[in-house]
C-alpha atoms as a PDB file:
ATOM      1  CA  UNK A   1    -201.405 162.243 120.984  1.00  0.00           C
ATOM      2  CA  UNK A   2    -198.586 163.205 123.009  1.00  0.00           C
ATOM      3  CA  UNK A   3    -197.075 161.722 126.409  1.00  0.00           C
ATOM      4  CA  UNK A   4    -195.552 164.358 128.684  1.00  0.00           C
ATOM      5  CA  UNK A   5    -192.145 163.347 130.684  1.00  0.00           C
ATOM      6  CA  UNK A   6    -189.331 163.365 128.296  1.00  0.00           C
ATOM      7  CA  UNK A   7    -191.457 164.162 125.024  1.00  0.00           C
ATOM      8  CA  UNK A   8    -193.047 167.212 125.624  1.00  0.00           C
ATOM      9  CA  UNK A   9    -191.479 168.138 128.971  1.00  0.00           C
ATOM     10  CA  UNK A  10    -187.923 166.738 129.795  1.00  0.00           C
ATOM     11  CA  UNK A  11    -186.184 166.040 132.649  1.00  0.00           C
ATOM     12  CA  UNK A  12    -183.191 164.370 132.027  1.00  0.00           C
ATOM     13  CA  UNK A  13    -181.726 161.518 134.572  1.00  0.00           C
ATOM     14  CA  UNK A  14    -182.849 163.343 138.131  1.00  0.00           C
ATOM     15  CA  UNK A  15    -181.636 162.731 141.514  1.00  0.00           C
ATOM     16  CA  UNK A  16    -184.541 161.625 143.885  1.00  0.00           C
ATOM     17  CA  UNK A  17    -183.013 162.688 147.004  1.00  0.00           C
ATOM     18  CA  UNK A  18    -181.980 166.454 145.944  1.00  0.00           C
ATOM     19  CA  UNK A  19    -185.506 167.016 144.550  1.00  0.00           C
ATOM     20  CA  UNK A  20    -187.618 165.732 147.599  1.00  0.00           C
ATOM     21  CA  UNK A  21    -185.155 167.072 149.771  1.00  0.00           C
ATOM     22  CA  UNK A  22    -186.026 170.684 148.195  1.00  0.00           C
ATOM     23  CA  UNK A  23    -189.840 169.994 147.868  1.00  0.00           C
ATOM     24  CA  UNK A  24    -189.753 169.471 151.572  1.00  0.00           C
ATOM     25  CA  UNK A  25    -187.935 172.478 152.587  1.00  0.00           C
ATOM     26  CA  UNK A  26    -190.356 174.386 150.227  1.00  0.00           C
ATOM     27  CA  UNK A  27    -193.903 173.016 151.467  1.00  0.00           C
ATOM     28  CA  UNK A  28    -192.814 172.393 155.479  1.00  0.00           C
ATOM     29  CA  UNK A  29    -191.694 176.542 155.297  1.00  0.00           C
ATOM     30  CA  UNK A  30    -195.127 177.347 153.298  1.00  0.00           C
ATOM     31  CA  UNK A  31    -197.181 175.123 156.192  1.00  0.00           C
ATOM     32  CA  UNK A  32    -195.313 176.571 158.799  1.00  0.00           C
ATOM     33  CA  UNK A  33    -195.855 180.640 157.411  1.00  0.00           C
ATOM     34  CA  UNK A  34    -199.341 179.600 158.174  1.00  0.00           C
ATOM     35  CA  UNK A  35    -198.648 178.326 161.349  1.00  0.00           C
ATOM     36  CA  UNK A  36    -200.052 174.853 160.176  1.00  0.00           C
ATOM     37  CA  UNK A  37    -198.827 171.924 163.081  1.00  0.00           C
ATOM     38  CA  UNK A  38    -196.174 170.112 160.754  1.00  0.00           C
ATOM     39  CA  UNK A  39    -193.594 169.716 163.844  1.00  0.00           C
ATOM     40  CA  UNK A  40    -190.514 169.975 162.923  1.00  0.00           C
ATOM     41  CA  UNK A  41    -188.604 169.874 159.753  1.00  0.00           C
ATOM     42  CA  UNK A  42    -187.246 166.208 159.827  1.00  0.00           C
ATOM     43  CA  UNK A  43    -189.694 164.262 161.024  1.00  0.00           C
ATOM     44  CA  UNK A  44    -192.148 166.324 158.389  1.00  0.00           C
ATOM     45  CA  UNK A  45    -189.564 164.876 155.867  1.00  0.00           C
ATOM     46  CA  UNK A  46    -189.666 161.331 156.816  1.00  0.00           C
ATOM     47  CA  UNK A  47    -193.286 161.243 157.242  1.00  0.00           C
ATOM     48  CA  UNK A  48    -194.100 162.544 153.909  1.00  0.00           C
ATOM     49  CA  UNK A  49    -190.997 159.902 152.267  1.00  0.00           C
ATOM     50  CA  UNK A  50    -192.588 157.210 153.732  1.00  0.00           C
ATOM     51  CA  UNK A  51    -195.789 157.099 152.867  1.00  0.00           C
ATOM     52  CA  UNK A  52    -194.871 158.189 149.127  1.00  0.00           C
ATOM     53  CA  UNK A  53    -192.678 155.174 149.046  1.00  0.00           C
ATOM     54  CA  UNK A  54    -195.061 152.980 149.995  1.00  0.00           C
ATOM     55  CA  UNK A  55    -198.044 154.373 147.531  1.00  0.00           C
ATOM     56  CA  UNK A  56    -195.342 154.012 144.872  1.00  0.00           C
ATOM     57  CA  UNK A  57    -194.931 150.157 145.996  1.00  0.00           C
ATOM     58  CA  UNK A  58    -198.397 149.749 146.074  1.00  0.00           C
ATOM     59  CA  UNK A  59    -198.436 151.062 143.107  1.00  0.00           C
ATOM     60  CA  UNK A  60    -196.196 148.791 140.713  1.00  0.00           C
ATOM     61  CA  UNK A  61    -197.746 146.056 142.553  1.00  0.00           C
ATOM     62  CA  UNK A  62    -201.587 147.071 141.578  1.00  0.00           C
ATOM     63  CA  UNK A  63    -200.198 148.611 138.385  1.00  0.00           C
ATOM     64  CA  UNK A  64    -202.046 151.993 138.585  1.00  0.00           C
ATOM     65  CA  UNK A  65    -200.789 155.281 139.828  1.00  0.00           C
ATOM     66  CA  UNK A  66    -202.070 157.438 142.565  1.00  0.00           C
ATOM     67  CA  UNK A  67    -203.164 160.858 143.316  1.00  0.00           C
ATOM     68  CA  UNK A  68    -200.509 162.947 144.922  1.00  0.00           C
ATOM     69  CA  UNK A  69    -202.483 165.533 145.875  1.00  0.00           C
ATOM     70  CA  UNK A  70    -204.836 163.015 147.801  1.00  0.00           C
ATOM     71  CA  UNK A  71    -202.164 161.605 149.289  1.00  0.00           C
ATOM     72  CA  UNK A  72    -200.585 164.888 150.806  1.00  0.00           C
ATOM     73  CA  UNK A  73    -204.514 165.096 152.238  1.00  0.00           C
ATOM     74  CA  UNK A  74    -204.484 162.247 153.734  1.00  0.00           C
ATOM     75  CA  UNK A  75    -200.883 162.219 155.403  1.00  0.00           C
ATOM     76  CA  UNK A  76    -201.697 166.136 156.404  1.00  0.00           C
ATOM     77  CA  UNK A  77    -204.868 165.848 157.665  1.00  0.00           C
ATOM     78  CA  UNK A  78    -204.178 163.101 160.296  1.00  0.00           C
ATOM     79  CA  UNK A  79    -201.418 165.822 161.624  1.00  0.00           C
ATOM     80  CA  UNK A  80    -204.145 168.364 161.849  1.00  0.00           C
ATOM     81  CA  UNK A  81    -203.196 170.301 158.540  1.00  0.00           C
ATOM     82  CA  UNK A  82    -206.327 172.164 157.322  1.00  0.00           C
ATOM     83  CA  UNK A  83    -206.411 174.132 154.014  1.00  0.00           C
ATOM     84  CA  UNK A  84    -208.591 174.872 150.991  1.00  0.00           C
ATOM     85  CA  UNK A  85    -208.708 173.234 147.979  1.00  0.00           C
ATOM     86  CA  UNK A  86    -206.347 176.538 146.372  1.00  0.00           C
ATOM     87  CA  UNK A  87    -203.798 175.860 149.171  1.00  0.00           C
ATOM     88  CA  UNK A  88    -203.656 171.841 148.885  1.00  0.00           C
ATOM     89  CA  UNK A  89    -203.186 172.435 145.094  1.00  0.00           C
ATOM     90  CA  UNK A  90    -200.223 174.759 146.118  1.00  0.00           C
ATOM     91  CA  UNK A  91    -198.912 172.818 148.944  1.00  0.00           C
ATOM     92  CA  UNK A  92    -199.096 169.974 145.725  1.00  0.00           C
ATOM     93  CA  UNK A  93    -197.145 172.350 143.472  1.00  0.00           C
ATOM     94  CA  UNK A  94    -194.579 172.967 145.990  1.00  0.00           C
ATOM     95  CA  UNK A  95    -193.012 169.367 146.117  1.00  0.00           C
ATOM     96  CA  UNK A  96    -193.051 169.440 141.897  1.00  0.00           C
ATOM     97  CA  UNK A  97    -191.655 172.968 141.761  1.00  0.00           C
ATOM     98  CA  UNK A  98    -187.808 171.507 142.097  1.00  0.00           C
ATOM     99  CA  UNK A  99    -188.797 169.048 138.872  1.00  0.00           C
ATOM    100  CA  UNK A 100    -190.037 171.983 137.290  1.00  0.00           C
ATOM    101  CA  UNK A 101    -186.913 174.163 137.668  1.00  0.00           C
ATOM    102  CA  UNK A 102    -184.504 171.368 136.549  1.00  0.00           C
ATOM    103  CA  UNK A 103    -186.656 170.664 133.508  1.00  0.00           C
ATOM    104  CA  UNK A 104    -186.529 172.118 129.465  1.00  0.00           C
ATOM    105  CA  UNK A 105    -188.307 171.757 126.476  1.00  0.00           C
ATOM    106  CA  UNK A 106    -187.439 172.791 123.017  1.00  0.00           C
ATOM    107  CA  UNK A 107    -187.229 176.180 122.439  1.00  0.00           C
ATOM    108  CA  UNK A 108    -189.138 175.927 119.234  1.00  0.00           C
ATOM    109  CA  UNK A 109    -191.873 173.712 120.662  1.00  0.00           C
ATOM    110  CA  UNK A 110    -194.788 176.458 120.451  1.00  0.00           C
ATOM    111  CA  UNK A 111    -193.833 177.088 117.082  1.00  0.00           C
ATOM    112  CA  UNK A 112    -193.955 173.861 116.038  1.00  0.00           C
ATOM    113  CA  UNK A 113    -197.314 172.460 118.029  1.00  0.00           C
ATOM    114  CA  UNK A 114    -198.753 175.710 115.896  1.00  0.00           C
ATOM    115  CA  UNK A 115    -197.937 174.353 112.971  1.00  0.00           C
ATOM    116  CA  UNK A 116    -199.147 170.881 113.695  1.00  0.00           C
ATOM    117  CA  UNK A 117    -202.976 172.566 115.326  1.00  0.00           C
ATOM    118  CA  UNK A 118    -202.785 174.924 112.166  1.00  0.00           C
ATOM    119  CA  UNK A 119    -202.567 171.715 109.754  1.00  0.00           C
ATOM    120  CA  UNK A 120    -205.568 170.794 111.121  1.00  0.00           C
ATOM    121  CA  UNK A 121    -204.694 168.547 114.043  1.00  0.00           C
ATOM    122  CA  UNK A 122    -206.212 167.660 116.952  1.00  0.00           C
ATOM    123  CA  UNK A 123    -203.640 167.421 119.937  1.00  0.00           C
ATOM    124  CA  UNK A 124    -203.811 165.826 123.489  1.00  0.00           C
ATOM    125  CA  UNK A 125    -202.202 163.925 126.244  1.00  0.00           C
ATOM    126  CA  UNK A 126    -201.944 160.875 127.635  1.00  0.00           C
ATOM    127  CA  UNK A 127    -199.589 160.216 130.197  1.00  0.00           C
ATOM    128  CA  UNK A 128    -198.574 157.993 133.254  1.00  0.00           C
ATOM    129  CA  UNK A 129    -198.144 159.727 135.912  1.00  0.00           C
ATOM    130  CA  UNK A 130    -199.501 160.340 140.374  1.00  0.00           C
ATOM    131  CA  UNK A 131    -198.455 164.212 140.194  1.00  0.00           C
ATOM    132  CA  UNK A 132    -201.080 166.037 140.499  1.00  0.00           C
ATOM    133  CA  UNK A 133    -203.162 167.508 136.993  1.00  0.00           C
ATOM    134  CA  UNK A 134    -203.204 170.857 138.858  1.00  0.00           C
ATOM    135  CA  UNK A 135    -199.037 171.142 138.916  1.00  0.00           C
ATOM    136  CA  UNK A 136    -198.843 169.445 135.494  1.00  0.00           C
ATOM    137  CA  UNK A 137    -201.174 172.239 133.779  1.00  0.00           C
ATOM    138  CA  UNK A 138    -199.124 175.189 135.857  1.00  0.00           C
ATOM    139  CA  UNK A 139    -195.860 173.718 134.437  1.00  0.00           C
ATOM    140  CA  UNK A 140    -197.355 173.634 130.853  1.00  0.00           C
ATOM    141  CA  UNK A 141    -199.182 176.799 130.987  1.00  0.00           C
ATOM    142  CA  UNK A 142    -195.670 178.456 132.360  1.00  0.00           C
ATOM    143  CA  UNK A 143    -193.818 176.431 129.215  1.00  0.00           C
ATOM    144  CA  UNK A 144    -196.707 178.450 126.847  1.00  0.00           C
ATOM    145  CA  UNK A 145    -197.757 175.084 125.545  1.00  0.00           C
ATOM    146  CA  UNK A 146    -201.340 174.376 127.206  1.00  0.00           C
ATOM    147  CA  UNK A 147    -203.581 175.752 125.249  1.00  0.00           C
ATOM    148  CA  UNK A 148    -202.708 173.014 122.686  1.00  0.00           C
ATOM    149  CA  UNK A 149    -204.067 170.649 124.862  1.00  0.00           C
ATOM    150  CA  UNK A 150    -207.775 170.688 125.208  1.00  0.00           C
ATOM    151  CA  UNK A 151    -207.855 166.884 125.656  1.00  0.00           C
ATOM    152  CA  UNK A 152    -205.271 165.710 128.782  1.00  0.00           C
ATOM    153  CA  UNK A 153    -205.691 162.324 130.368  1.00  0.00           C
ATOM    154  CA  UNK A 154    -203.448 161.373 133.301  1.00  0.00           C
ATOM    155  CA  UNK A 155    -203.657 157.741 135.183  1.00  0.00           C
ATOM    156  CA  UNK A 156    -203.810 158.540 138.600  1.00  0.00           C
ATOM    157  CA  UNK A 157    -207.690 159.200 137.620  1.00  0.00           C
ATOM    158  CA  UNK A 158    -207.943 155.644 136.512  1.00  0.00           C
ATOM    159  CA  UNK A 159    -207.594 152.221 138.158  1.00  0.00           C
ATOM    160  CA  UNK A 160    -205.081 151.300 135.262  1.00  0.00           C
ATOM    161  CA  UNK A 161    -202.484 153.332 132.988  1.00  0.00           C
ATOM    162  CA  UNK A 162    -200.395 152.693 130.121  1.00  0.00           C
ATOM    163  CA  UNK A 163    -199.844 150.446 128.177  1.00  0.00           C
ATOM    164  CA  UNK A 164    -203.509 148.816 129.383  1.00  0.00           C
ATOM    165  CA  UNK A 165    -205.703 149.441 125.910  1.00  0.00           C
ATOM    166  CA  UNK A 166    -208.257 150.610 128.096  1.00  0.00           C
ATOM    167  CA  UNK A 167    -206.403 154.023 129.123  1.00  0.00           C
ATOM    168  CA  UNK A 168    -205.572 154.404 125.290  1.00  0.00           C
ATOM    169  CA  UNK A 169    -209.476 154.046 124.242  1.00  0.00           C
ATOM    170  CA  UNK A 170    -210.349 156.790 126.595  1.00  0.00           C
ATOM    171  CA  UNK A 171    -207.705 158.540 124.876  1.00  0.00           C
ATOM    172  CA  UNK A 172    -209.343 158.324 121.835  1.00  0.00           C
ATOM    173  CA  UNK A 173    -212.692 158.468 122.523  1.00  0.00           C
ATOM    174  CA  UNK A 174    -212.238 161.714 124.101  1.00  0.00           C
ATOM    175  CA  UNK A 175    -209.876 163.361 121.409  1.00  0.00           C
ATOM    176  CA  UNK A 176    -213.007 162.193 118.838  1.00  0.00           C
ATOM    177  CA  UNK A 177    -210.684 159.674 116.541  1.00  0.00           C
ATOM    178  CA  UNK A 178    -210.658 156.373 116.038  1.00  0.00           C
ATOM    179  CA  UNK A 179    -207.028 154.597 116.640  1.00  0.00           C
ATOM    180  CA  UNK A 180    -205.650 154.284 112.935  1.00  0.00           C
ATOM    181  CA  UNK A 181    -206.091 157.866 112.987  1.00  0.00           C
ATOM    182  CA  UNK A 182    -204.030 158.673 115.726  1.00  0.00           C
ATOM    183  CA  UNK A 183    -200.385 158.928 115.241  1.00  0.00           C
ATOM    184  CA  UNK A 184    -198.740 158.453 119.612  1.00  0.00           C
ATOM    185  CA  UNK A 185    -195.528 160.128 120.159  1.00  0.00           C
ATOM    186  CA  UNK A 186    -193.693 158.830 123.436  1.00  0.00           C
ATOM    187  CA  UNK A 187    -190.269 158.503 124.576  1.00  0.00           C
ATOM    188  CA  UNK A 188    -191.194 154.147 125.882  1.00  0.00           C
ATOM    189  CA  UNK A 189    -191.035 151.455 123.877  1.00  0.00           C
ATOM    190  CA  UNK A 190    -192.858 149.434 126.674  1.00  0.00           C
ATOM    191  CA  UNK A 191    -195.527 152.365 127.452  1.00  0.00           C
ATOM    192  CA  UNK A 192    -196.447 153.775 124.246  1.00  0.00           C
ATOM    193  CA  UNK A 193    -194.643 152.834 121.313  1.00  0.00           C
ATOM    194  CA  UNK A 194    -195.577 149.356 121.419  1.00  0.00           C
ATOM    195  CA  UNK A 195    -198.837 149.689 123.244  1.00  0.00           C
ATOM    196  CA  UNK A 196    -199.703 152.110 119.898  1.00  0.00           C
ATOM    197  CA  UNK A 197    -198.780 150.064 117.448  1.00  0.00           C
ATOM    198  CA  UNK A 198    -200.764 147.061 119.419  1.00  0.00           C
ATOM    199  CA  UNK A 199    -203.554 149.306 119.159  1.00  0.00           C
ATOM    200  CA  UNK A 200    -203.191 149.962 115.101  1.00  0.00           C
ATOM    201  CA  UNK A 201    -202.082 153.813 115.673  1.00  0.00           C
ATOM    202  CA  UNK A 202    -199.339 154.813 114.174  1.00  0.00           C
ATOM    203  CA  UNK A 203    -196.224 155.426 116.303  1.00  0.00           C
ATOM    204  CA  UNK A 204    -193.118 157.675 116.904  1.00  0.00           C
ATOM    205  CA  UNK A 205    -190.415 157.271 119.975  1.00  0.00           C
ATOM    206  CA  UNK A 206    -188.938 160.268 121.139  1.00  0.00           C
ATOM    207  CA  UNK A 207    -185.581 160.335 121.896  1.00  0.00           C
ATOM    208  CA  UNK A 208    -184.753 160.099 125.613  1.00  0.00           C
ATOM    209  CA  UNK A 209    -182.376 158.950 128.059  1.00  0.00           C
ATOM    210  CA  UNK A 210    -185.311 156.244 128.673  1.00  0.00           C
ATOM    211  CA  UNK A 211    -184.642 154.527 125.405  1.00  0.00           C
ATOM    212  CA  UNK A 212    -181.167 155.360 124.840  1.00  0.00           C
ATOM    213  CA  UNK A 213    -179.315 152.913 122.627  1.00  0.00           C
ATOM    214  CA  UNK A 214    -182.821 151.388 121.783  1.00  0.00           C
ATOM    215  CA  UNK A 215    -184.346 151.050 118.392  1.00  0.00           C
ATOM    216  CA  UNK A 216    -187.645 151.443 117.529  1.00  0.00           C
ATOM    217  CA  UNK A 217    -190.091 148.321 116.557  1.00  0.00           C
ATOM    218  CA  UNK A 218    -190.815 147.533 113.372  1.00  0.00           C
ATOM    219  CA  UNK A 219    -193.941 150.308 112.034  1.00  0.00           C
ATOM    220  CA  UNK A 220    -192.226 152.634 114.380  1.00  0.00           C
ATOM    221  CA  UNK A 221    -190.808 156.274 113.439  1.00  0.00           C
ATOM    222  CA  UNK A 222    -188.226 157.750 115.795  1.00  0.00           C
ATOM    223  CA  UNK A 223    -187.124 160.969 115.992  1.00  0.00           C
ATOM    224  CA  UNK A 224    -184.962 163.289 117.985  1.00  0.00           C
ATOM    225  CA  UNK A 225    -186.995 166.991 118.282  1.00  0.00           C
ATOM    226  CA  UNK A 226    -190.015 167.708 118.413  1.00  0.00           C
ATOM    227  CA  UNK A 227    -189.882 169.774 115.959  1.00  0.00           C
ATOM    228  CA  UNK A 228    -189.502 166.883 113.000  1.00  0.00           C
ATOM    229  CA  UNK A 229    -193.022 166.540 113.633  1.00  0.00           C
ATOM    230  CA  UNK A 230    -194.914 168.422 111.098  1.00  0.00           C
ATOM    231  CA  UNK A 231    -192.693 167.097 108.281  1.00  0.00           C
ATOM    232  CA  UNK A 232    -193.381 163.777 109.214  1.00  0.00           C
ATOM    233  CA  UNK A 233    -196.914 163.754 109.886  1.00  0.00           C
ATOM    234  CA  UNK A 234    -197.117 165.465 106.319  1.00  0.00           C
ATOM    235  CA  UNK A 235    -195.015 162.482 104.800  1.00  0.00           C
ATOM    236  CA  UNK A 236    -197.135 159.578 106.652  1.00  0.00           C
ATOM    237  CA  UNK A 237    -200.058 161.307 105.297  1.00  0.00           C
ATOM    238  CA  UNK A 238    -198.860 160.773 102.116  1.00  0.00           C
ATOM    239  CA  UNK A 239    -197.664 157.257 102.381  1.00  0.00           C
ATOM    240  CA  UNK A 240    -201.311 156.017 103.630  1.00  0.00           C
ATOM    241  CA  UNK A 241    -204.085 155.537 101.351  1.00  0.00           C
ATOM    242  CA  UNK A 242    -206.965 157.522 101.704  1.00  0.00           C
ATOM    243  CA  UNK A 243    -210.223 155.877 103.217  1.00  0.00           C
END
C-alpha cells in the first residue's frame, strides 16, 4: 500500500502562489472560451483563493479533507457557471495541471511496480489528499502507472484521513488483507509510518523533503527509490515466519 505525494508522485518543495496563480489563468481562459460569466480575471482569482483558504482552515480544524471538485461547484455555481460533469472534472484538472507539470517520478517506476504485481502483490493507495480522484487518476494514467492500482482510497471521500485507523481499515478491507500483511510505504512519519506500525503493518518511509534529516522509528525500513522495493519486500519475506 502506497501513498501518492512524494512516494509515488513527487513534487518537491512548491511555491503556492506560482501554481494557483497559473491554475487560474488556465481555468478563468477555459470558462471564458465558453463564454461562462466568471467576470474578470482578478476578482475570479481572489474569489476562488478565498474560499480554498478557508476549506483548508476548516479543514485542519475538523481534521478531514475536502472535495475540490465540489468546492469549484459550489463557488461557480453561485456566479452562474453551468457545466457537465466532463467539464467540472476538466475545469478541476485545470487548477492541478501546473502541479502536474512541475512534478517527476522515477524513471524506472513501471518497471519496478511490474516486478512487485508480477511477485504476486496486490498494490493500492491510500492517500491524504482534497484534489480531486478524477485529476489524480489523469496524472497517474499520463505517468503509465494506474493500472497498478485497482484499489485507490483518497480522504476527501471520508469524514477523517490519515493517520485515523479507521481510513487505514478501509484500506485494507478493500485491498482483501489483513494489516500484518500489508507492508505501507509513505514519505510521513506522522501520516503513515507511524500510523502503520500502530496498526501492526509493516512499514517503509520514503525519502522526501518531508522527512528530511528524520530517521525512521524503530520496526521501520527507509529507503530512497522506489525501486529498492522488490528486494526488500523479498528480504522481509524472508525474515518473517510463515503463518
Amino acid at each position: 500500500m502506497f501513498d501518492l505525494g512524494e512516494t509515488l508522485l513527487n513534487f518537491g518543495r512548491i511555491k503556492p502562489t506560482e501554481i494557483f496563480t497559473a491554475g487560474a489563468k488556465s481555468s478563468y481562459n477555459y470558462l471564458k472560451s465558453m463564454a461562462q460569466p466568471v467576470g474578470n480575471l482578478r476578482w475570479y482569482a481572489l474569489r476562488n483563493l478565498m474560499s480554498l483558504r478557508i476549506r483548508r482552515w476548516l479543514s485542519a480544524l475538523r481534521g478531514r479533507d475536502f472535495d475540490a471538485l465540489q468546492l469549484l461547484k459550489r463557488v461557480g455555481s453561485r456566479k452562474g457557471i453551468k457545466l457537465t460533469p466532463e467539464q467540472w472534472q476538466h475545469l478541476t484538472w485545470l487548477w492541478y495541471e501546473p502541479l502536474r507539470k512541475i512534478s517527476w517520478s522515477e524513471p524506472d517506476i513501471t518497471e519496478t511496480l511490474t516486478a512487485l504485481k508480477d511477485s504476486g502483490l496486490k498494490l493500492g493507495i491510500l492517500s491524504n489528499t482534497f484534489v480531486h480522484g478524477s485529476s489524480l487518476d489523469k496524472h497517474m494514467e499520463q505517468v503509465g502507472i494506474l493500472r497498478f492500482f485497482n484499489v485507490r482510497v483518497y480522504s476527501y471521500e471520508f469524514p477523517f484521513r490519515k493517520p485515523d485507523v479507521r481510513i487505514f481499515k478501509i484500506a485494507a478491507e478493500r485491498i482483501g488483507e489483513a494489516f500484518e500483511n500489508i507492508l505501507f510505504v509513505g514519505d510521513r512519519i506522522d501520516k503513515d509510518v507511524r500510523p502503520a506500525l500502530r496498526n501492526g503493518m509493516f512499514a517503509v518511509l520514503k525519502d522526501a523533503h518531508t522527512n528530511a534529516g528524520k530517521h525512521p522509528p524503530p520496526g521501520a525500513k527507509k529507503i530512497a527509490q522506489i525501486s529498492e522495493l522488490p528486494a526488500l519486500v523479498e528480504q522481509i519475506n524472508k525474515d518473517t515466519p510463515a503463518g
